[in-house]
Protein backbone atom coordinates (compact mmCIF):
# COMPACT_ATOMS: atom_id res chain seq x y z
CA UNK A 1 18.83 -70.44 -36.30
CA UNK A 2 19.31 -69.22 -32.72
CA UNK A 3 16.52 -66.89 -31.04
CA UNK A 4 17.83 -63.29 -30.88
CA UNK A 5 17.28 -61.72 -27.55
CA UNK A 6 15.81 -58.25 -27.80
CA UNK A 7 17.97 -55.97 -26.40
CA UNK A 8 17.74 -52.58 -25.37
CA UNK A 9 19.79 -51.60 -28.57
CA UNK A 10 17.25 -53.27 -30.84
CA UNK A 11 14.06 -52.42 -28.79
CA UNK A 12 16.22 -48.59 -29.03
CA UNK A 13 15.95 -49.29 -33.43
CA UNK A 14 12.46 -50.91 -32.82
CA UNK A 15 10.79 -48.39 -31.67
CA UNK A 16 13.08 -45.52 -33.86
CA UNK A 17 12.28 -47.14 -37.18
CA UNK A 18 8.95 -48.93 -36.98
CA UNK A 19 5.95 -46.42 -36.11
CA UNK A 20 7.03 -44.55 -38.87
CA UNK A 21 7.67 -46.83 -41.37
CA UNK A 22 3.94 -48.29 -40.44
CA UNK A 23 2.75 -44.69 -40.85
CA UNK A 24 4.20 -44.39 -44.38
CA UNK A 25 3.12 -48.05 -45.10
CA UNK A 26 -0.32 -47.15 -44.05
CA UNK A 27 -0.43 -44.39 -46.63
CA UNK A 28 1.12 -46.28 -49.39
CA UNK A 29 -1.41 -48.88 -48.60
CA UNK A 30 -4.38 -46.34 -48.20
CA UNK A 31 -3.01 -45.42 -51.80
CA UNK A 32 -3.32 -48.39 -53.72
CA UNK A 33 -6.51 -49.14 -52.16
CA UNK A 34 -9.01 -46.30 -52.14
CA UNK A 35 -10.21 -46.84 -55.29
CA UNK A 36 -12.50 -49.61 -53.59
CA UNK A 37 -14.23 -46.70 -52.37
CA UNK A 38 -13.59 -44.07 -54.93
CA UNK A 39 -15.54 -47.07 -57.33
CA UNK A 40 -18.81 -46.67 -55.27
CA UNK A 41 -19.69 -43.21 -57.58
CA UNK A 42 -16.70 -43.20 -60.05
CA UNK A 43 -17.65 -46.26 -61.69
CA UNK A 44 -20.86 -44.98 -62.83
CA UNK A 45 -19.82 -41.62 -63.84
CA UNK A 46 -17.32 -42.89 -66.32
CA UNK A 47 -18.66 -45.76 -67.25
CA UNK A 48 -16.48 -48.51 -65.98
CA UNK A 49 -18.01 -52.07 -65.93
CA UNK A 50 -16.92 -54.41 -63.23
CA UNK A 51 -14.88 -56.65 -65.06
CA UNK A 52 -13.10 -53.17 -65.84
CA UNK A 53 -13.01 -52.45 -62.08
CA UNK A 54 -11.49 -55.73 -61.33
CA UNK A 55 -8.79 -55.20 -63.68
CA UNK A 56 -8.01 -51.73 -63.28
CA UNK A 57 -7.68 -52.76 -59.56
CA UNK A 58 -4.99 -55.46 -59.76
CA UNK A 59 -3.48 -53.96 -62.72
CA UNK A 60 -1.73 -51.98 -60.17
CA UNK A 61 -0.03 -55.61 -59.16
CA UNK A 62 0.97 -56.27 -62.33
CA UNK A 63 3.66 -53.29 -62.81
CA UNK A 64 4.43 -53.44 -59.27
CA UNK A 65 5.67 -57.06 -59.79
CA UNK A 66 8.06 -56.18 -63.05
CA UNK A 67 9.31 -53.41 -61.44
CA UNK A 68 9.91 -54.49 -57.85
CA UNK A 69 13.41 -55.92 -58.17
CA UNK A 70 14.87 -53.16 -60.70
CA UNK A 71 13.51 -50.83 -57.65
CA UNK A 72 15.49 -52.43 -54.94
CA UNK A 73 18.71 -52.41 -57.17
CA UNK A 74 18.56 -48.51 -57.47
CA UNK A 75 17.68 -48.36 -53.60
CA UNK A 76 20.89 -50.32 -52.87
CA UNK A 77 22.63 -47.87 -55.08
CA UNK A 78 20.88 -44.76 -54.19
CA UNK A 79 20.65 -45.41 -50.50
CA UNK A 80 16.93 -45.86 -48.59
CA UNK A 81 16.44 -42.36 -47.64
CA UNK A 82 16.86 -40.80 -50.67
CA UNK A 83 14.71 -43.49 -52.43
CA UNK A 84 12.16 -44.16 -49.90
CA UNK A 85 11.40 -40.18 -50.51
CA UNK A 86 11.29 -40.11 -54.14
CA UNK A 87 8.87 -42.79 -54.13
CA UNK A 88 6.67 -41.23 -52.11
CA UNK A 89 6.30 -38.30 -53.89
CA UNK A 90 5.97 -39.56 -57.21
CA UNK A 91 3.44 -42.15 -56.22
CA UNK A 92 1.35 -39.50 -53.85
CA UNK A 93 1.29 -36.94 -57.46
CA UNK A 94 0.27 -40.11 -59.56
CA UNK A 95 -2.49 -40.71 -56.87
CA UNK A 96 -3.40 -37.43 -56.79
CA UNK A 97 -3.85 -37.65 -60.90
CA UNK A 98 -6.66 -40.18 -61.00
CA UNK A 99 -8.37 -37.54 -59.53
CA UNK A 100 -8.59 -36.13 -63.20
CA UNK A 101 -9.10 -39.35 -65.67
CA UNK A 102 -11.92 -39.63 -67.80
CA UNK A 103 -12.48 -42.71 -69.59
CA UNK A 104 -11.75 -46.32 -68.67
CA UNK A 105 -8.63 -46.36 -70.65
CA UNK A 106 -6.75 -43.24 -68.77
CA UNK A 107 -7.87 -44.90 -65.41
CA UNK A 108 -6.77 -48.28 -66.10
CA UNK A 109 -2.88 -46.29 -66.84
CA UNK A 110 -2.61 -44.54 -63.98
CA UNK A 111 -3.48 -47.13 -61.73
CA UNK A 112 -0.25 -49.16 -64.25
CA UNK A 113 1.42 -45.92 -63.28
CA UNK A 114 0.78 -45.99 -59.20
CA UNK A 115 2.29 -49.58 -59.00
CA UNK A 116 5.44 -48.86 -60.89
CA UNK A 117 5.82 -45.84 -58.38
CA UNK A 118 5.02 -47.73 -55.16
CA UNK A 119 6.77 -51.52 -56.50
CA UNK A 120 9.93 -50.25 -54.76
CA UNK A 121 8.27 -49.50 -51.06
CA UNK A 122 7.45 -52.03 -50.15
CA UNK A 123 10.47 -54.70 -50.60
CA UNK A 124 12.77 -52.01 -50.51
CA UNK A 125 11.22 -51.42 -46.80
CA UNK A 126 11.82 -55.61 -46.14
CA UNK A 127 15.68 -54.83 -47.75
CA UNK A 128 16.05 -51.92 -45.24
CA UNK A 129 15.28 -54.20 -42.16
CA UNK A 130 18.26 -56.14 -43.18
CA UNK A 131 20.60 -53.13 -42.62
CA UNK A 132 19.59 -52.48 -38.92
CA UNK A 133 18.23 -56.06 -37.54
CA UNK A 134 19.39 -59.52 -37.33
CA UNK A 135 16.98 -62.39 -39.34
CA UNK A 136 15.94 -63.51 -35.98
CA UNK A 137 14.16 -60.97 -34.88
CA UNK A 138 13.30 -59.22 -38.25
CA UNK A 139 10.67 -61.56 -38.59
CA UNK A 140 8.88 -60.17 -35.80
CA UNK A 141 9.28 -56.73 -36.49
CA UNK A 142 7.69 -57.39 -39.59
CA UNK A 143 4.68 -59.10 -38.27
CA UNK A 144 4.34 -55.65 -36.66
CA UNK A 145 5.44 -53.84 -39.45
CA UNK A 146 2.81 -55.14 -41.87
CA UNK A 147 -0.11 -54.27 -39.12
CA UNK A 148 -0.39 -51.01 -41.00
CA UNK A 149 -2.19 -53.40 -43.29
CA UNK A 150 -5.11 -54.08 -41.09
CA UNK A 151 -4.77 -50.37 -39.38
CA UNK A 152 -4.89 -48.75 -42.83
CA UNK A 153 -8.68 -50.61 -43.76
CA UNK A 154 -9.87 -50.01 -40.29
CA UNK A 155 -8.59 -45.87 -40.31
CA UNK A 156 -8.87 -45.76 -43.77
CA UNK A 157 -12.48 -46.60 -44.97
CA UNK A 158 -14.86 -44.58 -42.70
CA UNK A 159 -12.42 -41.50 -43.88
CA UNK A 160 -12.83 -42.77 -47.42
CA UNK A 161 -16.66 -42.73 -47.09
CA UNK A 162 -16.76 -39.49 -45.40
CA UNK A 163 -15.05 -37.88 -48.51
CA UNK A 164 -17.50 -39.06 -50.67
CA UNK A 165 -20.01 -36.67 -48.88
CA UNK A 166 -17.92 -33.55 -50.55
CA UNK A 167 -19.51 -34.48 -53.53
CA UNK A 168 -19.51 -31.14 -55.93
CA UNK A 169 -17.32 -29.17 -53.81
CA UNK A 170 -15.75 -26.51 -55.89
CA UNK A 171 -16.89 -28.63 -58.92
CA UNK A 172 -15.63 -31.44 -57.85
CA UNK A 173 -17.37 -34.98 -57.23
CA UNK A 174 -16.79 -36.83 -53.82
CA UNK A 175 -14.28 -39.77 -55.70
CA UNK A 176 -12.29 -36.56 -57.14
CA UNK A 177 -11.97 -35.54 -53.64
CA UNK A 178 -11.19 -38.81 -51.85
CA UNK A 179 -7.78 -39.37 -54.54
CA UNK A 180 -6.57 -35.71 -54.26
CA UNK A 181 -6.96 -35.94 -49.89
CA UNK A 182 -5.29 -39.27 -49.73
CA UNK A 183 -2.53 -38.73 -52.20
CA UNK A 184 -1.49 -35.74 -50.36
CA UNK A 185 0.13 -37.42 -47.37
CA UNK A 186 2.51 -38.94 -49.27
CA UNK A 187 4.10 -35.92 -50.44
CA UNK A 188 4.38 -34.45 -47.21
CA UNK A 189 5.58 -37.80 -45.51
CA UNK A 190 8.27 -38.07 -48.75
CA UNK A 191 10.44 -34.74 -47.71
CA UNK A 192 10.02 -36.47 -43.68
CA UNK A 193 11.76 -39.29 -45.24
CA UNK A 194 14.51 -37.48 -46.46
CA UNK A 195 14.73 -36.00 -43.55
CA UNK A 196 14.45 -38.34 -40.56
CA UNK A 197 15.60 -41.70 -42.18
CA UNK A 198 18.99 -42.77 -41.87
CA UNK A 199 20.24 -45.06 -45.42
CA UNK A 200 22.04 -47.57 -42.54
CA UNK A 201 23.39 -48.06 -39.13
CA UNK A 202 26.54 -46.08 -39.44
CA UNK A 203 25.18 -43.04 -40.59
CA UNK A 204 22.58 -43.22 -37.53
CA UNK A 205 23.17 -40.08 -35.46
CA UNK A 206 21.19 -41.73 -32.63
CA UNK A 207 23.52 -44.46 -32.38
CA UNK A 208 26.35 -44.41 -30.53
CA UNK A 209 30.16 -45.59 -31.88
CA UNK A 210 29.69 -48.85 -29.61
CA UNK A 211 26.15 -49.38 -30.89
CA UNK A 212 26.61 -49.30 -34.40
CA UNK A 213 29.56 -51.73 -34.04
CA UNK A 214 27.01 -54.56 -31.83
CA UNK A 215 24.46 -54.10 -34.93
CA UNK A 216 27.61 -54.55 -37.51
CA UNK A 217 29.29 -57.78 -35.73
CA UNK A 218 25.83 -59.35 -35.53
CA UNK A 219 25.11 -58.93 -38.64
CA UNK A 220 28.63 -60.39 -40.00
CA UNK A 221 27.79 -63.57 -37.65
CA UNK A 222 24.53 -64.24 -39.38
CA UNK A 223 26.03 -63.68 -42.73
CA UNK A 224 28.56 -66.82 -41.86
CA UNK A 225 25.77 -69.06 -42.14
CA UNK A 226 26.11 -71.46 -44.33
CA UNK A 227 22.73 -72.11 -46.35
CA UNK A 228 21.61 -75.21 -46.39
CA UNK A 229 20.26 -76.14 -50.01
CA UNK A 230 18.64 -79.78 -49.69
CA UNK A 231 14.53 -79.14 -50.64
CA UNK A 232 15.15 -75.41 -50.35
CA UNK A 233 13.92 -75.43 -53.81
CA UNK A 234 10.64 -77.22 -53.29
CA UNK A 235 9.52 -74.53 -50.24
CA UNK A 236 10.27 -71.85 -52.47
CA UNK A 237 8.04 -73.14 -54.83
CA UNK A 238 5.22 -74.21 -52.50
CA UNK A 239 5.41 -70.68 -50.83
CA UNK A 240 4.83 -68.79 -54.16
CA UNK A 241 1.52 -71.13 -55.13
CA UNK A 242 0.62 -70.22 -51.14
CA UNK A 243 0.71 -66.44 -51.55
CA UNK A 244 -0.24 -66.18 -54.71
CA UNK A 245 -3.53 -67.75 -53.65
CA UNK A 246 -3.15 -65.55 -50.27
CA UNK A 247 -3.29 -62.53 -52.45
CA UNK A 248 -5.52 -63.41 -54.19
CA UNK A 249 -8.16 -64.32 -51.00
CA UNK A 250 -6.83 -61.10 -49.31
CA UNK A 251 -7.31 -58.17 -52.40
CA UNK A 252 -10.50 -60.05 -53.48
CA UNK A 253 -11.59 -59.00 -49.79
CA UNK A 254 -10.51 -55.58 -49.97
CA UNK A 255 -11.40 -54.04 -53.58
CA UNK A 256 -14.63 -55.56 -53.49
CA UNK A 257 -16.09 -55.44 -50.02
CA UNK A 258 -17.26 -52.20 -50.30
CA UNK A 259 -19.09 -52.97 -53.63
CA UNK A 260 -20.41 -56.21 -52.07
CA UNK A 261 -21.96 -54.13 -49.03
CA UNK A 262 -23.08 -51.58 -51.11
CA UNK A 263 -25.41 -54.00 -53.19
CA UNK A 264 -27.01 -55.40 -49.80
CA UNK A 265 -28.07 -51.69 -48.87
CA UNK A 266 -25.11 -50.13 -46.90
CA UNK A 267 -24.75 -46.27 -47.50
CA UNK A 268 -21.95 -45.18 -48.67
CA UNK A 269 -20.84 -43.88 -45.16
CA UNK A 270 -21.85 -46.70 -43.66
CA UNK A 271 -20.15 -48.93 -45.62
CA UNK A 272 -17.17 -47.45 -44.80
CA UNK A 273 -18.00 -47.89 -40.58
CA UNK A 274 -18.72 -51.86 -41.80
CA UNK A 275 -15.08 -51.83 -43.32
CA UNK A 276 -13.59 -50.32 -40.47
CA UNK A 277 -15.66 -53.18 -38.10
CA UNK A 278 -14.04 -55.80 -40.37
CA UNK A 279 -10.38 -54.94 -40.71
CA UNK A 280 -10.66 -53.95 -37.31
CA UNK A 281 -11.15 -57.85 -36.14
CA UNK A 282 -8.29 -58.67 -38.44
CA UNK A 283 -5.84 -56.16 -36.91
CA UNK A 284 -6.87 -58.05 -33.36
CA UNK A 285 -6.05 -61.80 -35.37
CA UNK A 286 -2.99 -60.01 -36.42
CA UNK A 287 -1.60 -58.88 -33.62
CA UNK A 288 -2.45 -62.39 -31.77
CA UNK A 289 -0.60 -64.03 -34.21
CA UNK A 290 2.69 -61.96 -33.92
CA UNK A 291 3.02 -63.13 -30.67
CA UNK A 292 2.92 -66.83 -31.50
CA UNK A 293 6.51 -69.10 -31.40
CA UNK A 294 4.80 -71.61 -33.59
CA UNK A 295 3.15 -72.10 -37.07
CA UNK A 296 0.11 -74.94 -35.81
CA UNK A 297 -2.40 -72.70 -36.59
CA UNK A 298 -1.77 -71.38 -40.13
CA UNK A 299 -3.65 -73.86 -42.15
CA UNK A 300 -6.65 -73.21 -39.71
CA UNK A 301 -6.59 -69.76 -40.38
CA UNK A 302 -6.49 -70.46 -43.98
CA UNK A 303 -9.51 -72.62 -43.45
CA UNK A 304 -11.77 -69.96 -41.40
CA UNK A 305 -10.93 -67.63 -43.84
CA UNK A 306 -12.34 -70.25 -46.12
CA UNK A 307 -15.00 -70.39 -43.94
CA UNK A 308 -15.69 -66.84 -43.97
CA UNK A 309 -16.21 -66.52 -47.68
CA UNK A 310 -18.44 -69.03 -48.07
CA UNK A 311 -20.61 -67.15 -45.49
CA UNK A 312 -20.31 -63.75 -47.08
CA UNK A 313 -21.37 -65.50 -50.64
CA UNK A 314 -24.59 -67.14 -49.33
CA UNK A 315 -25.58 -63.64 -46.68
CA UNK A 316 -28.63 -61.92 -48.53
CA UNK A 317 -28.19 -58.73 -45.26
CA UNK A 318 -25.24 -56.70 -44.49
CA UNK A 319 -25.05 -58.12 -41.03
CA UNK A 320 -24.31 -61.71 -42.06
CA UNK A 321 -22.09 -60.60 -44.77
CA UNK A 322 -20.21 -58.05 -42.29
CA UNK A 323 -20.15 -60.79 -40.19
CA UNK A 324 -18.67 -63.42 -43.03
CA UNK A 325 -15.79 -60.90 -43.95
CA UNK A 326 -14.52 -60.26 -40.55
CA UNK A 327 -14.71 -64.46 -40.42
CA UNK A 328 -11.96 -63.68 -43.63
CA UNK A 329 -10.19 -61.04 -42.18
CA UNK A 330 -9.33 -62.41 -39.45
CA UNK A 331 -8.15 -65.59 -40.60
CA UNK A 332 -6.05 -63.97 -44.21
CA UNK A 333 -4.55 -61.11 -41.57
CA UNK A 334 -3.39 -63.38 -38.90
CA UNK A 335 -1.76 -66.13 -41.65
CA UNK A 336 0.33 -63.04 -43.08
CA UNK A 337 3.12 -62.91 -40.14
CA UNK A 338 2.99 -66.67 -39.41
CA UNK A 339 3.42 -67.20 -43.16
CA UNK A 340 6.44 -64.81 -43.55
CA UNK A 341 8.21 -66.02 -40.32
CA UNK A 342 7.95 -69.96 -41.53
CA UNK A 343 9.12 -68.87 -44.84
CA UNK A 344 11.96 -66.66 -43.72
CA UNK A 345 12.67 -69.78 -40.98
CA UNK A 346 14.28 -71.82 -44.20
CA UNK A 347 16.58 -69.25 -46.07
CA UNK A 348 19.46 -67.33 -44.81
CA UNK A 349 22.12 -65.04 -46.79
CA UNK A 350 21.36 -63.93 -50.53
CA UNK A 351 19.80 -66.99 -51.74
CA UNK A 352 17.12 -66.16 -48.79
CA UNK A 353 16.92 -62.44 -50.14
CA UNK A 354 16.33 -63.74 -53.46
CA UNK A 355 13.29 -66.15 -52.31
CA UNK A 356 11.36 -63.89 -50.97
CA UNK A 357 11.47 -61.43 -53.39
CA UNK A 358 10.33 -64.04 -55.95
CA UNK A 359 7.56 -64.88 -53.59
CA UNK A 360 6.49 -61.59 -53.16
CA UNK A 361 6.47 -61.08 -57.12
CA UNK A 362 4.46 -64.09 -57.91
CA UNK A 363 2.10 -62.76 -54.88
CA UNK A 364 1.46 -59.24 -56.87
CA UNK A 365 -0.04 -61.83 -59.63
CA UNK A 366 -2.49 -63.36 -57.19
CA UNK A 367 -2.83 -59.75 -55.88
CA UNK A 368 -4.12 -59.02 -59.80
CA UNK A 369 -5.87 -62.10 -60.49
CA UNK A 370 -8.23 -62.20 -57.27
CA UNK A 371 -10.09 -58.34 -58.08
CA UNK A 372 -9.98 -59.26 -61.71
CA UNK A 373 -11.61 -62.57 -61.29
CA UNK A 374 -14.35 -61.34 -58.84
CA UNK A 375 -14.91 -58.43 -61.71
CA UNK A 376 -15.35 -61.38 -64.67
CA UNK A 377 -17.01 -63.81 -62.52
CA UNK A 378 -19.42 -60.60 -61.46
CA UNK A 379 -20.55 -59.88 -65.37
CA UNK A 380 -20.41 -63.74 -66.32
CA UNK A 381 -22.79 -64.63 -63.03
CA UNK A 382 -24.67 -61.22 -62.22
CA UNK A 383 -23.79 -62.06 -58.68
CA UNK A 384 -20.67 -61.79 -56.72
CA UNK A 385 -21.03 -65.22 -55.10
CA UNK A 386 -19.44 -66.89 -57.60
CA UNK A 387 -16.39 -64.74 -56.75
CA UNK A 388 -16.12 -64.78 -53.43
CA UNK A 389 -16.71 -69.12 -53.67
CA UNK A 390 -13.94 -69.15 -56.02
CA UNK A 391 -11.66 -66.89 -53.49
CA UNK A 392 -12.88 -69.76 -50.54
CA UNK A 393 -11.45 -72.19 -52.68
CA UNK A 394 -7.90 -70.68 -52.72
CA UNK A 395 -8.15 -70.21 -49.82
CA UNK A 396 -8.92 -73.65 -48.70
CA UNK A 397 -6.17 -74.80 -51.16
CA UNK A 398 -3.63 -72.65 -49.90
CA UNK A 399 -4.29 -74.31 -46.35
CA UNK A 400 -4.04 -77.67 -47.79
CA UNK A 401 -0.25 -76.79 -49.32
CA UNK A 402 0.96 -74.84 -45.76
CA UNK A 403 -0.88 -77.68 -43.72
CA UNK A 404 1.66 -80.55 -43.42
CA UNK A 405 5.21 -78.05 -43.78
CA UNK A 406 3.33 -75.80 -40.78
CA UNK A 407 2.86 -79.13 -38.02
CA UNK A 408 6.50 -80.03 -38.25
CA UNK A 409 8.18 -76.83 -39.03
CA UNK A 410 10.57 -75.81 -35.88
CA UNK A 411 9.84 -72.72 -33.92
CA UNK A 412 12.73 -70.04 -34.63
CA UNK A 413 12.25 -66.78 -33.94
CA UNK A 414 11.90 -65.12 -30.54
CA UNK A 415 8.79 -63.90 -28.36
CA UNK A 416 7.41 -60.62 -29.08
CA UNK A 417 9.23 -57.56 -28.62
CA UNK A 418 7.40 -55.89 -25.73
């Protein structure tokens, strides 16, 4: 595959398309995620245990995964825009609803509920890229895509904690608060959707005739590529086992740090400071690694993620273990784009579409069965060390499957967009 040059009509989409698809990432993200802090009071006042936690957590994954492909055939037939929005406002009401369950049982359903109305976002957001950019340099506009990961944890947690102060405001408690606040956005950010997006290059106002023609006949040329099958089948298969444990490392991190800090003596606002210290290393790792050409470094970054877990499971202060989880954010955030660019480096046309979808899916498994583990291994143990050494272990595993395919994988995509 042939580097991509970024010119000024795809730094002109760049820049159109990708702030504020970040920003509605960022609250999608901030969506499924909150209940890490939301779990810091609501746990005890209904009840929930933390093997209940743990599942009610990745549960989320679960629906998101068996609904994720029927999503992206209705966006193909409905058109992005007009999908894009209705997801956003159903998922911001369902958000908005766990606001209002009380037992175990209605909060473990609506979190079901949240990931069937967010599974289409996400890919559907990966499909949309394939309208307006060539594979070449969609890789890189993911890498800075998916920094609304990092952004969301850093922004997202000391405003999380802060909303647990309004606790019995109007009746309500703090965790009440924090799901009706940050479900909101997405309401207002669904009619912007229908408003601003544009379903594909040709209905683009802000393109010109000429324009939309370059971005048509480039795309035709990549899609007369022939795919090459050979072991095509065998990296498919190694990449799912890869992010399935990557998921696992990475939502084990985030559902549970807050818990984790919490037992070593953090406030609850302080916690969320300590979160947004810790994501905010890994949006730094991130954003270093978008601007690599190669893929050397992945299995290191598996292994000081590795590294990083250990450390947080043997810290007895909230220093060391602040310190251990930045180690982990660092090196899970960072692998994300390099991971996505070597997989994307091997497929072309459908058959490539198709791959990563199914490594995606099998990811939202490993996304459920890292919090739920950590929950079991929690009650089993009495201790979360057990779960966070079982998370270094995946971790470490998943370097040792990347570590070979990563030292003699070519480089093929281009240098950063700036």
């Amino acid at each position: 595959m042939s580097p991509i040059p970024m010119s000024p009509l795809y730094r002109k989409v760049a820049w159109r398309l990708v702030p504020f698809l970040m920003l509605l990432y960022m609250v999608a993200f901030l969506d499924r995620v909150n209940v890490s802090f939301a779990a810091l009071t609501m746990n005890r006042d209904l009840g929930i245990s933390e093997s209940a936690y743990g599942f009610a957590a990745g549960v989320f994954f679960l629906s998101y995964c068996l609904f994720e492909v029927p999503a992206n055939l209705v966006l193909a037939r409905m058109g992005a825009r007009r999908w894009l929005a209705i997801l956003m406002v159903v998922w911001g009401i369902v958000s908005m609803s766990t606001a209002f369950v009380h037992t175990e049982a209605s909060y473990i359903g609506v979190r079901f509920l949240l990931g069937v109305a967010e599974s289409g976002f996400y890919p559907g957001v990966i499909y949309y890229f394939t309208f307006w950019l060539p594979r070449a340099l969609r890789t890189r506009i993911l890498a800075l895509f998916l920094l609304a990961v990092p952004l969301c944890n850093s922004i997202g947690s000391p405003i999380s904690a802060h909303i647990l102060v309004l606790n019995n405001l109007s009746g309500l408690r703090g965790w009440q608060w924090l799901f009706l606040l940050e479900g909101a956005p997405a309401l207002i950010l669904g009619v912007a959707a229908w408003l601003l997006l544009a379903d594909r290059p040709n209905s683009a106002h802000w393109l010109s005739a000429a324009e939309k023609q370059q971005i048509e006949d480039d795309l035709k040329r990549e899609g007369a590529v022939q795919i090459e099958s050979g072991r095509q089948t065998a990296h498919v298969a190694r990449d799912c086992i890869v992010y399935f444990l990557w998921s696992s490392g990475n939502y084990g991190l985030t559902f549970w740090l807050p818990r984790i800090l919490s037992v070593h003596g953090a406030s609850n606002v302080s916690t969320g400071w300590w979160g947004s210290v810790t994501f905010g290393f890994g949006a730094i790792a991130m954003l270093w690694a978008s601007r690599r050409r190669g893929f050397r470094t992945l299995p290191y970054l598996f292994f000081a993620s590795t590294l990083g877990f250990i450390a947080a499971g043997l810290s007895h202060s909230v220093l060391l273990a602040v310190a251990g989880f930045s180690l982990a954010a660092m090196g899970i955030l960072a692998s994300l784009p390099m991971f996505w660019s070597l997989a994307a480096s091997r497929l072309s046309g459908k058959a490539g579409g198709a791959a990563i979808a199914l490594v995606n899916s099998v990811g939202a498994v490993g996304a459920f069965a890292g919090p739920s583990a950590m929950g079991w291994l929690h009650d089993v143990t009495h201790h979360y060390s057990a779960g966070l050494w079982a998370i270094a272990g995946a971790m470490a595993l998943g370097g040792a499957l990347v570590y070979r395919e990563a030292l003699k994988a070519p480089v093929a995509v281009p240098r950063s967009v700036d």
